[in-house]
C-alpha atoms as a PDB file:
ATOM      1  CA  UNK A   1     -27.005  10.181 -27.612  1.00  0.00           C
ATOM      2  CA  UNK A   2     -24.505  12.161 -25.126  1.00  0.00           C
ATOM      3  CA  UNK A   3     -22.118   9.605 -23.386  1.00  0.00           C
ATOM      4  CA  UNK A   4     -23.120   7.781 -20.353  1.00  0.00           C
ATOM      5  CA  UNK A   5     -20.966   9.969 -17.485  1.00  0.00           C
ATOM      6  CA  UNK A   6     -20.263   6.628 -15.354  1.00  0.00           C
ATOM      7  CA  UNK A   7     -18.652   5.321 -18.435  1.00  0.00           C
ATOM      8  CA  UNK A   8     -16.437   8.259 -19.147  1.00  0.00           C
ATOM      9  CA  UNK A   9     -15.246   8.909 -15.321  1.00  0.00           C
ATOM     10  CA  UNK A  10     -13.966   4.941 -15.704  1.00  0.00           C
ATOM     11  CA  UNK A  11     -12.342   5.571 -18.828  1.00  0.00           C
ATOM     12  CA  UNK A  12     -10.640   8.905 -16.862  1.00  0.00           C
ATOM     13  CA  UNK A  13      -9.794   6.620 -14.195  1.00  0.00           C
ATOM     14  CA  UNK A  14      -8.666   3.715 -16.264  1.00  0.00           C
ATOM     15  CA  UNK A  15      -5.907   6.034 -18.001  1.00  0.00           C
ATOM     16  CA  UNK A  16      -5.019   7.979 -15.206  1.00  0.00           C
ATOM     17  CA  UNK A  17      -3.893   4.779 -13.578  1.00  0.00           C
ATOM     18  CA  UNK A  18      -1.772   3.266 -16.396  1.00  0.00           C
ATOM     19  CA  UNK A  19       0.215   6.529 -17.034  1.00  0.00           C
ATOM     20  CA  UNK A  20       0.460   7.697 -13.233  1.00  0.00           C
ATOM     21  CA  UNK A  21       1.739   3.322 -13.033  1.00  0.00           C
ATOM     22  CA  UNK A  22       4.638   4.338 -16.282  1.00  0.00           C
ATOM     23  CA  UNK A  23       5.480   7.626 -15.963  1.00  0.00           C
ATOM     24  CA  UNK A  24       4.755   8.453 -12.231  1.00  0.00           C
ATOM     25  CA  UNK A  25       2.328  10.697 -10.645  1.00  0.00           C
ATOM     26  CA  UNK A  26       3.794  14.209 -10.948  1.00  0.00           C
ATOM     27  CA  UNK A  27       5.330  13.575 -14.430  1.00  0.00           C
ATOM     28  CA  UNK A  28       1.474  13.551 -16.109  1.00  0.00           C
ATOM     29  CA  UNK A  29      -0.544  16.192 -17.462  1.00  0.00           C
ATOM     30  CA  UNK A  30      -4.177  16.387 -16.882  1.00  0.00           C
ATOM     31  CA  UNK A  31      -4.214  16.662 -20.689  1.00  0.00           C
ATOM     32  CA  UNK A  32      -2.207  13.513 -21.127  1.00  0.00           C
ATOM     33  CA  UNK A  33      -4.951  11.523 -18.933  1.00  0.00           C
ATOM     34  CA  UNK A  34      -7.845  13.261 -20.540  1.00  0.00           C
ATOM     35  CA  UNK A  35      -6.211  12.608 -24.315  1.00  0.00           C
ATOM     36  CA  UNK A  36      -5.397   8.596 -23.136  1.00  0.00           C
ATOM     37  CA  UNK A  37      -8.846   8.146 -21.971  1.00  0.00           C
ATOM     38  CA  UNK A  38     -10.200   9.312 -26.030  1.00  0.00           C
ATOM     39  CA  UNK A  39     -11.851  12.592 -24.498  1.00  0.00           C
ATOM     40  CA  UNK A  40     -12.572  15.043 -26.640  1.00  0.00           C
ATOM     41  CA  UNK A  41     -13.614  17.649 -23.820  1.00  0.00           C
ATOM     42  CA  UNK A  42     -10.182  18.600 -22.401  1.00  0.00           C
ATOM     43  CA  UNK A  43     -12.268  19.922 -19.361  1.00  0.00           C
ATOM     44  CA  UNK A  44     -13.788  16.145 -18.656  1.00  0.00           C
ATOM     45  CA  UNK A  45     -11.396  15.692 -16.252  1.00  0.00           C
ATOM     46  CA  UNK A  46     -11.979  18.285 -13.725  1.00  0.00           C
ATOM     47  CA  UNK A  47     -15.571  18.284 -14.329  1.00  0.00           C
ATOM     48  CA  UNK A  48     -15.309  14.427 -12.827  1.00  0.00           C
ATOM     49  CA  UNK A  49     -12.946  15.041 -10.906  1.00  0.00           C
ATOM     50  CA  UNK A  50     -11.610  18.515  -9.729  1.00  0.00           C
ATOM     51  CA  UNK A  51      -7.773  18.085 -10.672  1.00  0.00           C
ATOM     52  CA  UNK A  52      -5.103  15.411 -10.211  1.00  0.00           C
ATOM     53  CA  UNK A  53      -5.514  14.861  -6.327  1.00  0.00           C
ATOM     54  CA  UNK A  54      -9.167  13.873  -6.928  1.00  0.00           C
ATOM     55  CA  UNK A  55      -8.586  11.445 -10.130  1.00  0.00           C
ATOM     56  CA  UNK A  56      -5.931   9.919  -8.009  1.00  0.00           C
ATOM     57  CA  UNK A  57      -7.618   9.856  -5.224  1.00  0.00           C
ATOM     58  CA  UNK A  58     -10.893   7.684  -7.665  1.00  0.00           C
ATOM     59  CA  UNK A  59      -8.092   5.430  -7.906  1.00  0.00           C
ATOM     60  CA  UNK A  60      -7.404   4.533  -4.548  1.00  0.00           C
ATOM     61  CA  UNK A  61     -11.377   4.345  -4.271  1.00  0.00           C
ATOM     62  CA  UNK A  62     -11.616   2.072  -7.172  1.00  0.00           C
ATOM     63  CA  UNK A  63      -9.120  -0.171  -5.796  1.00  0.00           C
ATOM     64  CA  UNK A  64      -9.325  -0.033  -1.939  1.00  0.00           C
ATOM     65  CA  UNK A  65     -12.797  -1.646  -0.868  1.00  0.00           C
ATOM     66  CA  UNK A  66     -11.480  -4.747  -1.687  1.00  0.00           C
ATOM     67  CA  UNK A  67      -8.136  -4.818   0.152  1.00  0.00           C
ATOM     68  CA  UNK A  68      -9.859  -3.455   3.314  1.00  0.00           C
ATOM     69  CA  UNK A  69     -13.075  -5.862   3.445  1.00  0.00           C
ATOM     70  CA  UNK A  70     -10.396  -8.879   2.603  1.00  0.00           C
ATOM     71  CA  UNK A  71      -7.769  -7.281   5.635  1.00  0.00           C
ATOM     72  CA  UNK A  72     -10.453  -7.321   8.262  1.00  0.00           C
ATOM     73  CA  UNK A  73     -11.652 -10.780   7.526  1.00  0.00           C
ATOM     74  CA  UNK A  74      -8.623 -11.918   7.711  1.00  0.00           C
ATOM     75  CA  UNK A  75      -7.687  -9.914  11.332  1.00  0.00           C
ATOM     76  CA  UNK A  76     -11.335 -10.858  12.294  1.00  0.00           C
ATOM     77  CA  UNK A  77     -10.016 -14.414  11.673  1.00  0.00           C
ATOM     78  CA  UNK A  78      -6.461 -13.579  13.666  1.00  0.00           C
ATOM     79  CA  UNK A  79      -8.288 -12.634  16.811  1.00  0.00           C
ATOM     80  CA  UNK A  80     -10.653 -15.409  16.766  1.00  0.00           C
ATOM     81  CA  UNK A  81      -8.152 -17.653  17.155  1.00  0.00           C
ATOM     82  CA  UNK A  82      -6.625 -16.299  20.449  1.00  0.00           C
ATOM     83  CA  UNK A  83      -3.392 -16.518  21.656  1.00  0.00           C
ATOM     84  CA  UNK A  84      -0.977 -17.911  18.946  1.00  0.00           C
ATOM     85  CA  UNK A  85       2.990 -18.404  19.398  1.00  0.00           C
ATOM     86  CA  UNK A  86       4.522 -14.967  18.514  1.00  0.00           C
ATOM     87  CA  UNK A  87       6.272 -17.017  15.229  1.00  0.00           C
ATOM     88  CA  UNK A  88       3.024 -18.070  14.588  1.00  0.00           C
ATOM     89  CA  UNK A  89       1.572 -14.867  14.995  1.00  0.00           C
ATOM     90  CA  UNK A  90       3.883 -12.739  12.779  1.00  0.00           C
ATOM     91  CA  UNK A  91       3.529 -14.932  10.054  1.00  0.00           C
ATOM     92  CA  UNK A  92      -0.275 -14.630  10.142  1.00  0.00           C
ATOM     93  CA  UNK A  93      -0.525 -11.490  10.534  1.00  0.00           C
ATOM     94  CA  UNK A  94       1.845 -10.821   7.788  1.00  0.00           C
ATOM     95  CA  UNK A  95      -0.070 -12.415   5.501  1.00  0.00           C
ATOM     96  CA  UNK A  96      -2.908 -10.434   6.356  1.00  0.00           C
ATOM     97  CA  UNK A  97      -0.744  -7.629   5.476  1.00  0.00           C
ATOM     98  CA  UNK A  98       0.590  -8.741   2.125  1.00  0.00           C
ATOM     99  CA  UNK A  99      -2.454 -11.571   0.873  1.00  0.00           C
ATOM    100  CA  UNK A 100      -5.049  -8.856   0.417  1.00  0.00           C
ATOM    101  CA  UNK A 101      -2.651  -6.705  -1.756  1.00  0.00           C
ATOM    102  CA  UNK A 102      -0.969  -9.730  -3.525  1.00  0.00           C
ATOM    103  CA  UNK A 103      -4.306 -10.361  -4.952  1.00  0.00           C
ATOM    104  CA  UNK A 104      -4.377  -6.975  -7.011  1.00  0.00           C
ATOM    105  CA  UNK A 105      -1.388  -8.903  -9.121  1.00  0.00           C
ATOM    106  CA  UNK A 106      -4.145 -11.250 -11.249  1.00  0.00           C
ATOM    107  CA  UNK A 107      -6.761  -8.670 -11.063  1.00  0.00           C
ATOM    108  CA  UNK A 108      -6.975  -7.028 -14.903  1.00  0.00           C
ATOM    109  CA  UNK A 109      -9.028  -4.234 -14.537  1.00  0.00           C
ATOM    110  CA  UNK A 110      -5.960  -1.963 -13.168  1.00  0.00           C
ATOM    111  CA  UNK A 111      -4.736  -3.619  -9.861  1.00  0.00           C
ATOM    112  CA  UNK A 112      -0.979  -4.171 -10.886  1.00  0.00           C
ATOM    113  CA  UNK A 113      -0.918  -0.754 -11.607  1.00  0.00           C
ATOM    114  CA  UNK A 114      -2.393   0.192  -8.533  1.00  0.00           C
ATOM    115  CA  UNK A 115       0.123  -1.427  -6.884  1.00  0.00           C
ATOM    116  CA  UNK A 116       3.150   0.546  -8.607  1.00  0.00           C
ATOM    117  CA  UNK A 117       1.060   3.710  -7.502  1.00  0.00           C
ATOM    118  CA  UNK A 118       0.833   2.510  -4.049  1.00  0.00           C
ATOM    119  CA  UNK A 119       4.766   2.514  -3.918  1.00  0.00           C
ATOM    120  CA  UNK A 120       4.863   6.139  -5.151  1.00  0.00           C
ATOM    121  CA  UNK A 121       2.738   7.553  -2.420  1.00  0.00           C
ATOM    122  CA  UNK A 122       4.581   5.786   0.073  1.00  0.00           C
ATOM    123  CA  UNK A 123       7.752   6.680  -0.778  1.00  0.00           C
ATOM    124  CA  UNK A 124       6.494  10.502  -1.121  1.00  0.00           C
ATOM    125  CA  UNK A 125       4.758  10.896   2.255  1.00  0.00           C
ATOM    126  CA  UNK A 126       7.350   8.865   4.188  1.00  0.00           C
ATOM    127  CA  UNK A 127       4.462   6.802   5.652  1.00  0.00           C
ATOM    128  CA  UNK A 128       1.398   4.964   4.861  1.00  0.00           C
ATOM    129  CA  UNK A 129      -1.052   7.361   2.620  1.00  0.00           C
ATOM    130  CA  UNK A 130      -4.538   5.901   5.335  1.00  0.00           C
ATOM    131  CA  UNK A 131      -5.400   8.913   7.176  1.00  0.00           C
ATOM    132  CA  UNK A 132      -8.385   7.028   8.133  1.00  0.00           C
ATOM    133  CA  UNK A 133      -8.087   5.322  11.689  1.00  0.00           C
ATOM    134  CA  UNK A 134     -10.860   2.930  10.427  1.00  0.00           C
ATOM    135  CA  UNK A 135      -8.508   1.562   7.450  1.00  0.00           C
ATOM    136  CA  UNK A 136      -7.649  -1.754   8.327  1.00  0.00           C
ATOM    137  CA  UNK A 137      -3.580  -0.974   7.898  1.00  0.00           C
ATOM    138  CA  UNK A 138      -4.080   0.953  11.385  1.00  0.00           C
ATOM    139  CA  UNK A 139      -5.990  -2.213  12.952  1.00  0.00           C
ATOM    140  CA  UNK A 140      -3.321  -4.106  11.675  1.00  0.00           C
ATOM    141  CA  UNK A 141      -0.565  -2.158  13.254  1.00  0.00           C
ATOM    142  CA  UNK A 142      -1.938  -2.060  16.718  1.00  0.00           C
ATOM    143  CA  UNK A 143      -2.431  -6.041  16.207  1.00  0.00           C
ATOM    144  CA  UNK A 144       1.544  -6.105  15.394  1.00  0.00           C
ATOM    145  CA  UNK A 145       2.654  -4.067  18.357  1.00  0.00           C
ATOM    146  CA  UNK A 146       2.349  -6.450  20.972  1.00  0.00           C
ATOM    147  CA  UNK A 147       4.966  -9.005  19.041  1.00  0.00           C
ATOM    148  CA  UNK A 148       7.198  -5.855  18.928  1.00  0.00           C
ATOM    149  CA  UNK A 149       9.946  -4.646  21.663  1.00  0.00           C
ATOM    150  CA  UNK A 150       8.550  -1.021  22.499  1.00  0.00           C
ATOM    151  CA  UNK A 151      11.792   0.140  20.785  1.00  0.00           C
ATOM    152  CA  UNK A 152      11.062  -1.656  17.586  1.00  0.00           C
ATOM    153  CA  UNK A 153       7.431   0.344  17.690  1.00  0.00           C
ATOM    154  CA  UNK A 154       8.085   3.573  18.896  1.00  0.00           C
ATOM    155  CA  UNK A 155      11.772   4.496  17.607  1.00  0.00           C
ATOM    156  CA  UNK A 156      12.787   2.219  14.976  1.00  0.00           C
ATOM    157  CA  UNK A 157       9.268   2.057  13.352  1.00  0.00           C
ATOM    158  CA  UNK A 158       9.785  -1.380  12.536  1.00  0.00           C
ATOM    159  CA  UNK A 159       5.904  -1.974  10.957  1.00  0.00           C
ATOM    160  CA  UNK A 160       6.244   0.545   8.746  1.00  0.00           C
ATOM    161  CA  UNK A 161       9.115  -0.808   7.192  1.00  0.00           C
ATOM    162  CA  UNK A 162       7.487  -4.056   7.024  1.00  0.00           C
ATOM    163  CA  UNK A 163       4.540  -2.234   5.033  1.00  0.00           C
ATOM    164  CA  UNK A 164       7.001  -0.560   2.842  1.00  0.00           C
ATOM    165  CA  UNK A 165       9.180  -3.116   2.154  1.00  0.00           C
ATOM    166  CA  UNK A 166       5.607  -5.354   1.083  1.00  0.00           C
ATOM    167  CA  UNK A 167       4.333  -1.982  -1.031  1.00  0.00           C
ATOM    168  CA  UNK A 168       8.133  -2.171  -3.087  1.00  0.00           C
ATOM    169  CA  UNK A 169       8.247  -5.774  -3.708  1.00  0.00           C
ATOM    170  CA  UNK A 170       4.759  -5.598  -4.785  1.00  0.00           C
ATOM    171  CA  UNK A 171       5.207  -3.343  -7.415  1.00  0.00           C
ATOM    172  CA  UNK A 172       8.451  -4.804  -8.507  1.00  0.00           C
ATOM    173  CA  UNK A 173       6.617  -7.922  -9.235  1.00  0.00           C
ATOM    174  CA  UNK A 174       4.144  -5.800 -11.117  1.00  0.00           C
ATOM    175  CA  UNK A 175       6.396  -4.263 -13.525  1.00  0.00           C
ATOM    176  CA  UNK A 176       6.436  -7.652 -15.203  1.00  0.00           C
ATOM    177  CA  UNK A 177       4.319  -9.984 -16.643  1.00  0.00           C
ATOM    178  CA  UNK A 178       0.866 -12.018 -14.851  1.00  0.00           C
ATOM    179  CA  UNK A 179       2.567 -15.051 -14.014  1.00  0.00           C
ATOM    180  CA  UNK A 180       1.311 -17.379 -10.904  1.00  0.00           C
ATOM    181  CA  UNK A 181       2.177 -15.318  -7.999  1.00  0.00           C
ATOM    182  CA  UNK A 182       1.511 -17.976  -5.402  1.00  0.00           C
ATOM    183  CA  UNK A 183       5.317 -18.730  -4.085  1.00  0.00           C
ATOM    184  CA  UNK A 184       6.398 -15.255  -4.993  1.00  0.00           C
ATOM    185  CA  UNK A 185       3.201 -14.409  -2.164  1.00  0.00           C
ATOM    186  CA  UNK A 186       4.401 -17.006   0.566  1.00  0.00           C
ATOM    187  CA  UNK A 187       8.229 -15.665   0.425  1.00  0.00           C
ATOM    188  CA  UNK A 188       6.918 -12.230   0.688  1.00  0.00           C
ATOM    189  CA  UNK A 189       5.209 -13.337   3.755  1.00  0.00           C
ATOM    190  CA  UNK A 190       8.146 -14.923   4.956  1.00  0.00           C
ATOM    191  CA  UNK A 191      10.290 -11.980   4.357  1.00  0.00           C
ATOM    192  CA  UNK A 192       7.903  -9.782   6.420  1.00  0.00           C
ATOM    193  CA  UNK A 193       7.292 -12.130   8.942  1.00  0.00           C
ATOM    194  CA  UNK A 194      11.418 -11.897   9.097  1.00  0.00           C
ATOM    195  CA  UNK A 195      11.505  -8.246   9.381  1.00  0.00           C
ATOM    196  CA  UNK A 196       9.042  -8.101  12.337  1.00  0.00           C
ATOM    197  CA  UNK A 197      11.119 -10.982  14.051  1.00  0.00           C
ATOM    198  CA  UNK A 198      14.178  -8.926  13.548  1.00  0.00           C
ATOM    199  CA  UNK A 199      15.686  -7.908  17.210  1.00  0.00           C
ATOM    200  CA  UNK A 200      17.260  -4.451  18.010  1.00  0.00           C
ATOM    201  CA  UNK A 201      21.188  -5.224  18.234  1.00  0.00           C
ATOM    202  CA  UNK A 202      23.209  -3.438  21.164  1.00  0.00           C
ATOM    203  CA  UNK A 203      24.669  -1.251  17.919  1.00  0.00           C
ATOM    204  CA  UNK A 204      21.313  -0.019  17.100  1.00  0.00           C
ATOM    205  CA  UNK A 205      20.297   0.696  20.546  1.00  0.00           C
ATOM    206  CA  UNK A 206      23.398   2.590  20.761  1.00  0.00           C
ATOM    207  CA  UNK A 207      23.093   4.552  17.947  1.00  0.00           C
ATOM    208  CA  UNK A 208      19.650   5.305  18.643  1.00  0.00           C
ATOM    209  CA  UNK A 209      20.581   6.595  21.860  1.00  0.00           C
ATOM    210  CA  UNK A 210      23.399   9.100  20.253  1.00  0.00           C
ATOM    211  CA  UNK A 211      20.833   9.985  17.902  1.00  0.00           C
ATOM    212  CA  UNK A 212      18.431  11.235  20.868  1.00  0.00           C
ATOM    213  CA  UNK A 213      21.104  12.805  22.909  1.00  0.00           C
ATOM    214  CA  UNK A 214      22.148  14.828  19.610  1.00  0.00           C
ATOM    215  CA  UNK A 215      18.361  15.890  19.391  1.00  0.00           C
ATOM    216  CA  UNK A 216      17.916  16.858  23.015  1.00  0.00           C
ATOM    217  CA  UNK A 217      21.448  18.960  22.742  1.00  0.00           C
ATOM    218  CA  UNK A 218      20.266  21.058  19.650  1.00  0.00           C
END
């Protein structure tokens, strides 16, 4: 009986997640992923898949559904409320930021190794790997903006160091073991709820200021 092709693209998936996790995403051969997955076929992979962009991107797709349903019900939530306090409003919507991810810690089937990948493509593209204006990481941003000083949004890019500062601790914590993640969650929160709150000092402002003279003068 041949093998059932759902089956094998999981087990393609499944492997390609756990070594691009270890060894990081450029250091693995399509070989290596096909061998770890117990495929014979050495061309399994690209006849699933194409080549490394498209196993990685079955990843992300494996993974992703999940964070964006549980993101918009939670902003869905944020703007039923109304107005909030701003303190009250960073903090929510920082956990809707960090809650929907956090959860990929207890889930077995891969997510704590999605989340060490998630820090890798961040870190190589210098911003958040959604080109997608529907993903819920762009509502989320134009939900922060408002809580922001136009400075903090426009020059400083102060959300996207609250994303990537959530993406690293994230995968820190899953580089060890399942444990109950529940305070290590809230603090994270807090932390990012801290960054967002964080006001531009008259240094900054300066230095920002040289910085766009300097670029105006080259």
């Amino acid at each position: 009986m041949p093998p059932d092709p759902r089956t094998t693209a999981a087990r393609l998936v499944a492997a390609a997640e756990h070594l691009f996790a270890e060894r990081g995403i450029d250091a693995v051969s399509l070989r290596e992923i096909t061998a770890a997955a117990g495929q014979r076929n050495t061309t399994a992979l690209q006849y699933h898949f194409g080549d490394r962009d498209g196993v990685l991107r079955a990843v992300l797709v494996k993974h992703q559904p999940e964070i964006e349903a549980r993101r918009h019900q939670l902003l869905d939530e944020y703007q039923a409320r109304g107005a909030l306090p701003h303190g009250e409003a960073r903090r929510t919507l920082s956990a809707a930021l960090v809650r929907p991810m956090a959860a990929k810690l207890a889930d077995p089937d891969g997510g704590r190794a999605y989340l060490r990948i998630m820090e890798q493509l961040v870190h190589r593209a210098g911003r958040v790997p959604d080109a997608d204006p529907a993903q819920s990481i762009h509502r989320w941003r134009e939900l922060v903006a408002p809580l922001l000083s136009p400075v903090a949004v426009a020059r400083l890019h102060q959300r996207f160091t609250a994303i990537r500062l959530t993406y690293v601790e994230l995968s820190r914590r899953a580089r060890g073991p399942a444990k109950d993640d529940r305070l290590f969650t809230s603090h994270l929160i807090d932390v990012v709820s801290a960054v967002l709150a964080t006001e531009v000092s008259h240094e900054t402002a300066r230095l920002l200021e040289e910085r766009e003279e300097r670029r105006r003068g080259a």
